[in-house]
C-alpha atoms as a PDB file:
ATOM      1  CA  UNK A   1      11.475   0.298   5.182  1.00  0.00           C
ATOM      2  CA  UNK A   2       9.975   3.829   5.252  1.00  0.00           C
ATOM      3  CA  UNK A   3       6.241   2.807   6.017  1.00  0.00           C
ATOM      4  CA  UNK A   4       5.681   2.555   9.193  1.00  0.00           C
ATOM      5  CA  UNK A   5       3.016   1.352  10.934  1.00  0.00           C
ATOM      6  CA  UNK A   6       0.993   4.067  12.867  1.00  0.00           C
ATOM      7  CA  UNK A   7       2.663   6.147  15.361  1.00  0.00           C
ATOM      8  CA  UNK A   8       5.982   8.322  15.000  1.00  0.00           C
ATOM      9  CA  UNK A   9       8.755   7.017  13.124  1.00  0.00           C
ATOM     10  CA  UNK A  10      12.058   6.234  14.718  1.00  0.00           C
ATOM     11  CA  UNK A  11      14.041   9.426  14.915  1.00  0.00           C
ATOM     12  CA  UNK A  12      16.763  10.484  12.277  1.00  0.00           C
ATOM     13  CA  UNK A  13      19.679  13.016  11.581  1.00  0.00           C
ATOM     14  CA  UNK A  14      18.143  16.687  10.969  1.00  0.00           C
ATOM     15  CA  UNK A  15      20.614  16.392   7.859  1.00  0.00           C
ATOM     16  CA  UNK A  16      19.210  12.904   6.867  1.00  0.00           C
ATOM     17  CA  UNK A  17      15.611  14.091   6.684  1.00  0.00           C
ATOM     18  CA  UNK A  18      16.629  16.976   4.602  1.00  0.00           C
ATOM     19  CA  UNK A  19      17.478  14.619   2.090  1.00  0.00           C
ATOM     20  CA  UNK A  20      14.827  12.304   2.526  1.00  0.00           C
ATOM     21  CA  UNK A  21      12.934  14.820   2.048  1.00  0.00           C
ATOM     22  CA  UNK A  22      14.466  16.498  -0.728  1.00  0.00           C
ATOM     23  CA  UNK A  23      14.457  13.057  -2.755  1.00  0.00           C
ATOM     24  CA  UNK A  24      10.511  12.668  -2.338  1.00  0.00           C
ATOM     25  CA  UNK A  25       9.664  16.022  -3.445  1.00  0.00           C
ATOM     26  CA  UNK A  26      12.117  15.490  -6.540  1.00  0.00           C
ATOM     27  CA  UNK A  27      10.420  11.846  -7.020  1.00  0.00           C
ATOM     28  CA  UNK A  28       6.997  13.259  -6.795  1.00  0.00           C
ATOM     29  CA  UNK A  29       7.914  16.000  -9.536  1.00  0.00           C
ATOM     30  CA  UNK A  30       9.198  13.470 -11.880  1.00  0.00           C
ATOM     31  CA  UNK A  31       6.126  11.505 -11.336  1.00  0.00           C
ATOM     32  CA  UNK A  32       3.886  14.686 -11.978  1.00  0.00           C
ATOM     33  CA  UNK A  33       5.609  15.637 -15.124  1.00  0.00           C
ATOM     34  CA  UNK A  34       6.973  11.864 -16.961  1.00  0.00           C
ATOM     35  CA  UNK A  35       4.909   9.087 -15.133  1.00  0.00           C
ATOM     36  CA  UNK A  36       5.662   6.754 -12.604  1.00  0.00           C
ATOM     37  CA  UNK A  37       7.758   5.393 -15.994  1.00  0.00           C
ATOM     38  CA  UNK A  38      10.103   8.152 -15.148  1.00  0.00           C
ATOM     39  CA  UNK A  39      11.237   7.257 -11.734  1.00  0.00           C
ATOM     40  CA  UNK A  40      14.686   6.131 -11.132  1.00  0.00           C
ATOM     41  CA  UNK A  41      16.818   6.461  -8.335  1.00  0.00           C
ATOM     42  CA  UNK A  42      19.654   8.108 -10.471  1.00  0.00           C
ATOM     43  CA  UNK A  43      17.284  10.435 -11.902  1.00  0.00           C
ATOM     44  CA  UNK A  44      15.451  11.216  -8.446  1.00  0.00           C
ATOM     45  CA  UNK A  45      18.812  12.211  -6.806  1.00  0.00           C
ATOM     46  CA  UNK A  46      20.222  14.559  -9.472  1.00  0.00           C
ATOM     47  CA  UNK A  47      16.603  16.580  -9.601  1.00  0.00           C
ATOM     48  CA  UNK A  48      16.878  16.556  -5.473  1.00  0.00           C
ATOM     49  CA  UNK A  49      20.716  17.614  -5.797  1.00  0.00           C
ATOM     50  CA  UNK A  50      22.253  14.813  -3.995  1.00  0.00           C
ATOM     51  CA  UNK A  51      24.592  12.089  -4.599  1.00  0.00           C
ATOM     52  CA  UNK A  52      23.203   8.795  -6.134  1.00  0.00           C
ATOM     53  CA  UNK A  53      24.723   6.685  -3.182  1.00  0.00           C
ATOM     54  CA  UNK A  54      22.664   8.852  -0.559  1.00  0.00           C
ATOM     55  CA  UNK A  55      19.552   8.074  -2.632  1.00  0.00           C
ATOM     56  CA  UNK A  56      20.468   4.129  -2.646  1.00  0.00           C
ATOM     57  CA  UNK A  57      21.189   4.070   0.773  1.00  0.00           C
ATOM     58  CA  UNK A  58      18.362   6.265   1.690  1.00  0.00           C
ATOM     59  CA  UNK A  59      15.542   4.088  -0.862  1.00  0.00           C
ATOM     60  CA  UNK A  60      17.450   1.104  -2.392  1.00  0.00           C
ATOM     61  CA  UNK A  61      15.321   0.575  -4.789  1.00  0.00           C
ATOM     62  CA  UNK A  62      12.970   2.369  -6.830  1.00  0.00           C
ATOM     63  CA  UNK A  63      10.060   0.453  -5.363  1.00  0.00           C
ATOM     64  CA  UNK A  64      11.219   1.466  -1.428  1.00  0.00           C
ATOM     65  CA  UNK A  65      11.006   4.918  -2.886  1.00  0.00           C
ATOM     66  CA  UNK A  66       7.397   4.475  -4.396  1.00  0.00           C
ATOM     67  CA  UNK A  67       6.291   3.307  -1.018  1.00  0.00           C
ATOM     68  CA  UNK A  68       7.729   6.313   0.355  1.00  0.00           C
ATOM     69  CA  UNK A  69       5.808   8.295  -1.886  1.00  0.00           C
ATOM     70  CA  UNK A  70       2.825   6.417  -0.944  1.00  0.00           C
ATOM     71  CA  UNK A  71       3.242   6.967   2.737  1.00  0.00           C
ATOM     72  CA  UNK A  72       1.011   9.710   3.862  1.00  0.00           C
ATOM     73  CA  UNK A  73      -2.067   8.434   1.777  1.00  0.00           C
ATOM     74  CA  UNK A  74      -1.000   5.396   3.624  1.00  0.00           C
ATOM     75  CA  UNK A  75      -0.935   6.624   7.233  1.00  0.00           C
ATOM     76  CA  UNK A  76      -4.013   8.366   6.844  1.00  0.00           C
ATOM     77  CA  UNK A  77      -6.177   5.106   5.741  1.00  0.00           C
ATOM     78  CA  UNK A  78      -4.274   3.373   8.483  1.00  0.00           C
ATOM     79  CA  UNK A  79      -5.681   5.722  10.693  1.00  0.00           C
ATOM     80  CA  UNK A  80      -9.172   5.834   9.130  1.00  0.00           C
ATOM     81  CA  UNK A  81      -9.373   1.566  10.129  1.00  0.00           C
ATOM     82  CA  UNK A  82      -7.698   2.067  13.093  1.00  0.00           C
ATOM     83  CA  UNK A  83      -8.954   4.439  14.912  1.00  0.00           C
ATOM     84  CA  UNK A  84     -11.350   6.119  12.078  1.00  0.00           C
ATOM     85  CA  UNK A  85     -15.693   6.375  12.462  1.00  0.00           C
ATOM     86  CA  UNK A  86     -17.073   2.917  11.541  1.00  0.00           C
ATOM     87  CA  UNK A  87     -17.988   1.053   9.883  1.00  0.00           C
ATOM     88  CA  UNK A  88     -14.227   1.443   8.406  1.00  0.00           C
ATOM     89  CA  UNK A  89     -13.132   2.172  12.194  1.00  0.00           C
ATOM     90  CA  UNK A  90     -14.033   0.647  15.280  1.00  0.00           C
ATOM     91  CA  UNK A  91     -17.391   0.356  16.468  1.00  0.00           C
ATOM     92  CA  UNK A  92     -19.117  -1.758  13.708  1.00  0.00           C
ATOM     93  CA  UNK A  93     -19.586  -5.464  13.805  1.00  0.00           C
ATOM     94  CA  UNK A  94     -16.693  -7.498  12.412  1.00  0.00           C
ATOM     95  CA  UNK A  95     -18.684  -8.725   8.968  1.00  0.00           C
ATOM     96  CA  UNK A  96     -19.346  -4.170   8.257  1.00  0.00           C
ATOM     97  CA  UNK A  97     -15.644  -3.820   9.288  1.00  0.00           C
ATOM     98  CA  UNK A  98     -14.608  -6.589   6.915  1.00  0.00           C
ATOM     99  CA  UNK A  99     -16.278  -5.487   4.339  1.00  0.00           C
ATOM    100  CA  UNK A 100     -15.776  -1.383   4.949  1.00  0.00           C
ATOM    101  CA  UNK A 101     -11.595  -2.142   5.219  1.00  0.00           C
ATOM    102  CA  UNK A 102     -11.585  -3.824   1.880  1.00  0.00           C
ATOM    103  CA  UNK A 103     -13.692  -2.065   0.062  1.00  0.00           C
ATOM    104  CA  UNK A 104     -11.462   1.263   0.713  1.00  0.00           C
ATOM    105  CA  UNK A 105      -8.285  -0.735  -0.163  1.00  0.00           C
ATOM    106  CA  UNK A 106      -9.450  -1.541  -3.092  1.00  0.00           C
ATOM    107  CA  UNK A 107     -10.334   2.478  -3.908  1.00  0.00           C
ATOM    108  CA  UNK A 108      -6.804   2.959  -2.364  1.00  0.00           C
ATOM    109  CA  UNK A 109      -5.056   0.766  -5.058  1.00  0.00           C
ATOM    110  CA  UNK A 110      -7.308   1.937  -8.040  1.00  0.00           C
ATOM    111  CA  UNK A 111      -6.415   5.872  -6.670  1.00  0.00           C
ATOM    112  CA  UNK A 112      -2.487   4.957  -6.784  1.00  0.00           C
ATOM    113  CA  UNK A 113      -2.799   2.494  -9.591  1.00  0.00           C
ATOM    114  CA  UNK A 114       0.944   3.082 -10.829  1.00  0.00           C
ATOM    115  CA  UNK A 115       2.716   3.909  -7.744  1.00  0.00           C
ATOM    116  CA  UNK A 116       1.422   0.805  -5.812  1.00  0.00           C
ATOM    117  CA  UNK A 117       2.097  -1.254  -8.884  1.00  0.00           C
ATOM    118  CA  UNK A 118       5.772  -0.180  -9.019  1.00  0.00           C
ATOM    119  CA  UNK A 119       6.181  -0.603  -5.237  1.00  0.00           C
ATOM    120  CA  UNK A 120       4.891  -4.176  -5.196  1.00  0.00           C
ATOM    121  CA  UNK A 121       6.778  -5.304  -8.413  1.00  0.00           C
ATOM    122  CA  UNK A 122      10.349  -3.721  -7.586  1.00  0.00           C
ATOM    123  CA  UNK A 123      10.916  -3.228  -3.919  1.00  0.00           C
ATOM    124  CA  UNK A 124      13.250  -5.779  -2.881  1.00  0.00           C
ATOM    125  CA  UNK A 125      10.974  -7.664   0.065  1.00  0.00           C
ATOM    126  CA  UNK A 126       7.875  -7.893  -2.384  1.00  0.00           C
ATOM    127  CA  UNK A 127       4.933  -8.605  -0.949  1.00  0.00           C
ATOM    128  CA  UNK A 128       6.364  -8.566   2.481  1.00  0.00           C
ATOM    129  CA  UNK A 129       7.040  -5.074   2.413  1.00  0.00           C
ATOM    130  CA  UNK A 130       5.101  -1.655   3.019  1.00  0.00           C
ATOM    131  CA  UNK A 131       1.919  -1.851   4.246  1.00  0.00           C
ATOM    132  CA  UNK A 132       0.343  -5.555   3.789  1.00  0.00           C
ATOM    133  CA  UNK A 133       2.291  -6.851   6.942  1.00  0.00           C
ATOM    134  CA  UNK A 134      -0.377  -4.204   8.903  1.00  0.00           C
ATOM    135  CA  UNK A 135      -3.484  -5.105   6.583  1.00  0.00           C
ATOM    136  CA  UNK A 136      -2.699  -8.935   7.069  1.00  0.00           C
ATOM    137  CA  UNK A 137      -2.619  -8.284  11.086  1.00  0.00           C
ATOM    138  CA  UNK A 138      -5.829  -6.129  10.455  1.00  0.00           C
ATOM    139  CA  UNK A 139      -7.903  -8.644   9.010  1.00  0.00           C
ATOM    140  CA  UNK A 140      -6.753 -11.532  10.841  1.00  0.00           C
ATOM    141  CA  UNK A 141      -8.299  -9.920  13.694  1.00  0.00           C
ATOM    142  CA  UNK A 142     -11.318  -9.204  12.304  1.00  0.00           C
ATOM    143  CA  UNK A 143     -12.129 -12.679  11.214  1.00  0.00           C
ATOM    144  CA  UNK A 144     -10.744 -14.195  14.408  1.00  0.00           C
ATOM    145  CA  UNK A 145     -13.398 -11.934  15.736  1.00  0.00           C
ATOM    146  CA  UNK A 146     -16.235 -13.427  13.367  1.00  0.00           C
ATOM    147  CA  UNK A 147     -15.434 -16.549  12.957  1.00  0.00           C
ATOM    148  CA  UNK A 148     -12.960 -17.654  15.709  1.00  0.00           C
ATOM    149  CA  UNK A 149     -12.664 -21.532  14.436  1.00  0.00           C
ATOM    150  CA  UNK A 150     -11.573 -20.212  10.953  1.00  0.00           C
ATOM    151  CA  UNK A 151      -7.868 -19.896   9.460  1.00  0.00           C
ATOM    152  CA  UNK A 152      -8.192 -16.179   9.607  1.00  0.00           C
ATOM    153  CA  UNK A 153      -4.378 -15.774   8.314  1.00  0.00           C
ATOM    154  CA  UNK A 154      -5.391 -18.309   5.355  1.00  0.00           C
ATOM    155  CA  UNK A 155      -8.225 -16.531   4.500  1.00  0.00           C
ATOM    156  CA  UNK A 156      -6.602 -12.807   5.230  1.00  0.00           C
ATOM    157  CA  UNK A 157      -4.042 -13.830   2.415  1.00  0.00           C
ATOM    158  CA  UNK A 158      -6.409 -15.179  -0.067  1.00  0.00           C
ATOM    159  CA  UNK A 159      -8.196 -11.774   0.852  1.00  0.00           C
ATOM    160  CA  UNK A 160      -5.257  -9.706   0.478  1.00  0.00           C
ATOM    161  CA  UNK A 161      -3.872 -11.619  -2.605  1.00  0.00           C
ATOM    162  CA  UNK A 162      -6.567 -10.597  -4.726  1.00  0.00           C
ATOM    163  CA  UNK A 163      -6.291  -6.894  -4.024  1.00  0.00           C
ATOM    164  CA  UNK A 164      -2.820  -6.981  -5.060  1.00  0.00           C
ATOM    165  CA  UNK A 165      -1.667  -4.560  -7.516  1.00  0.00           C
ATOM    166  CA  UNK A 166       0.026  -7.535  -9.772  1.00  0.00           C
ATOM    167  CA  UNK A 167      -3.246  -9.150  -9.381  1.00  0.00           C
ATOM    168  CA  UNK A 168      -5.307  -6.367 -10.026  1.00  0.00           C
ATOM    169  CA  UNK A 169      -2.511  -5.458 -13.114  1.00  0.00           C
ATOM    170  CA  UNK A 170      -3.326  -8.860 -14.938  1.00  0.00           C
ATOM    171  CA  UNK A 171      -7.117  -8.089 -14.257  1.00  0.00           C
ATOM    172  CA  UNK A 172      -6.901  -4.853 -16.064  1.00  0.00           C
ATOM    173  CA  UNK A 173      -4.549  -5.229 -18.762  1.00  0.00           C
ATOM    174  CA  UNK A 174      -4.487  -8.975 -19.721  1.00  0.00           C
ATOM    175  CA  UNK A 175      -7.966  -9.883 -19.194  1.00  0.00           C
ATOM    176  CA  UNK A 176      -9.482  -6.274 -19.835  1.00  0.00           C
ATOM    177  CA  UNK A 177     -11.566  -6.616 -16.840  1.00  0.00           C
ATOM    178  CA  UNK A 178     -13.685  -3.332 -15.979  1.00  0.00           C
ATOM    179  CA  UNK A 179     -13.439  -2.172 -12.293  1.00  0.00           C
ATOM    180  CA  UNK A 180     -16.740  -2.663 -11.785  1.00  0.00           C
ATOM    181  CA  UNK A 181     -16.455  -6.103 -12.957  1.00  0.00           C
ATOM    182  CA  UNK A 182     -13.514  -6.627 -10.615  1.00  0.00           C
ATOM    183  CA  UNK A 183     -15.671  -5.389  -7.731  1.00  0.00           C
ATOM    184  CA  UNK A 184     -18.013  -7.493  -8.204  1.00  0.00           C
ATOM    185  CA  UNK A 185     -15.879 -10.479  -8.431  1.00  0.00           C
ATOM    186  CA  UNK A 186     -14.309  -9.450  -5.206  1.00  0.00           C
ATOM    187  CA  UNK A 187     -17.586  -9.160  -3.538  1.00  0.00           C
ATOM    188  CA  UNK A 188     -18.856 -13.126  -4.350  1.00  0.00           C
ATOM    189  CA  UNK A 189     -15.272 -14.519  -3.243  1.00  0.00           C
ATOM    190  CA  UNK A 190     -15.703 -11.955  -0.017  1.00  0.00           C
ATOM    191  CA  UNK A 191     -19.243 -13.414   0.200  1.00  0.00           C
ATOM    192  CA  UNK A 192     -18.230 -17.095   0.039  1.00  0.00           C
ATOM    193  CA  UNK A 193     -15.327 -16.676   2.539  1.00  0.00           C
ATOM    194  CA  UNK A 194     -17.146 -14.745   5.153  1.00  0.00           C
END
């Protein structure tokens, strides 16, 4: 998987990296000019000029590649909850931080609407892939930290599973649900849990 979590990524081939990078900037053209509609992996590696198998064995999938693309908006809110000011960094009590890191995912997934949608519905691990592994970790700690006799993973994944895109998706489309009104759905369950 090409999100890491923060820190430097394992090394790789000078000529491997080319490509890698070639394929993202072709990806992120086709994405500019057609839509996230337009991405396939055949597609991506003719506008990069490579051969389709180094783009499978490079991506996989098309939704490996959308996380790819997603990976520097990615590392920097990783950063910003990590290591960031509070109360979205350290340095705020746990309830703020709760709250804060939330509050900017949700932003995050309404900002990259189609390319987190894409990831989450076609990668090939699903929801155990890209960068929910790190949020799950994230906000079990910060509810261990508030409420220590709480299922903090249970409550994490109820947490998390309603910021999903697919969530999120059927919110939208299905039950024409207004952001706003999404928000403030969030924020009762939020309230009620912590």
């Amino acid at each position: 998987m090409s999100l890491p979590l923060i820190g430097q990524p394992p090394p790789e081939r000078a000529d491997a990296a080319r490509n890698r990078q070639r394929l993202v900037e072709a990806a992120l053209r086709i994405v500019a000019a057609r839509g996230v509609a337009g991405l396939a992996l055949d597609e991506v590696a003719r506008e990069a000029g490579v051969g389709v198998g180094t783009a499978y064995r490079r991506f996989g999938d098309v939704g490996t590649l959308a996380y790819a693309l997603l990976e520097d908006h990615e590392l920097r809110f990783q950063e910003a909850f990590l290591s960031g000011p509070p109360p979205l960094g350290p340095g705020a009590p746990p309830q703020e931080r709760i709250r804060a890191f939330l509050d900017a995912l949700l932003d995050l997934q309404w900002e990259q609407w189609d390319l987190r949608l894409l990831a989450m519905q076609k990668a090939a691990q699903g929801w155990a892939s890209g960068p929910y592994p790190t949020y799950q970790l994230h906000l079990v700690h910060l509810l261990r930290s508030l409420q220590p006799e709480a299922d903090a993973p249970y409550a994490a994944s109820v947490l998390l599973a309603l910021l999903t895109p697919n969530v999120l998706d059927h919110q939208r489309r299905v039950l024409q649900l207004t952001p706003e009104r999404i928000r403030a759905g969030f924020e009762v369950v939020l309230e009620a849990l912590i």
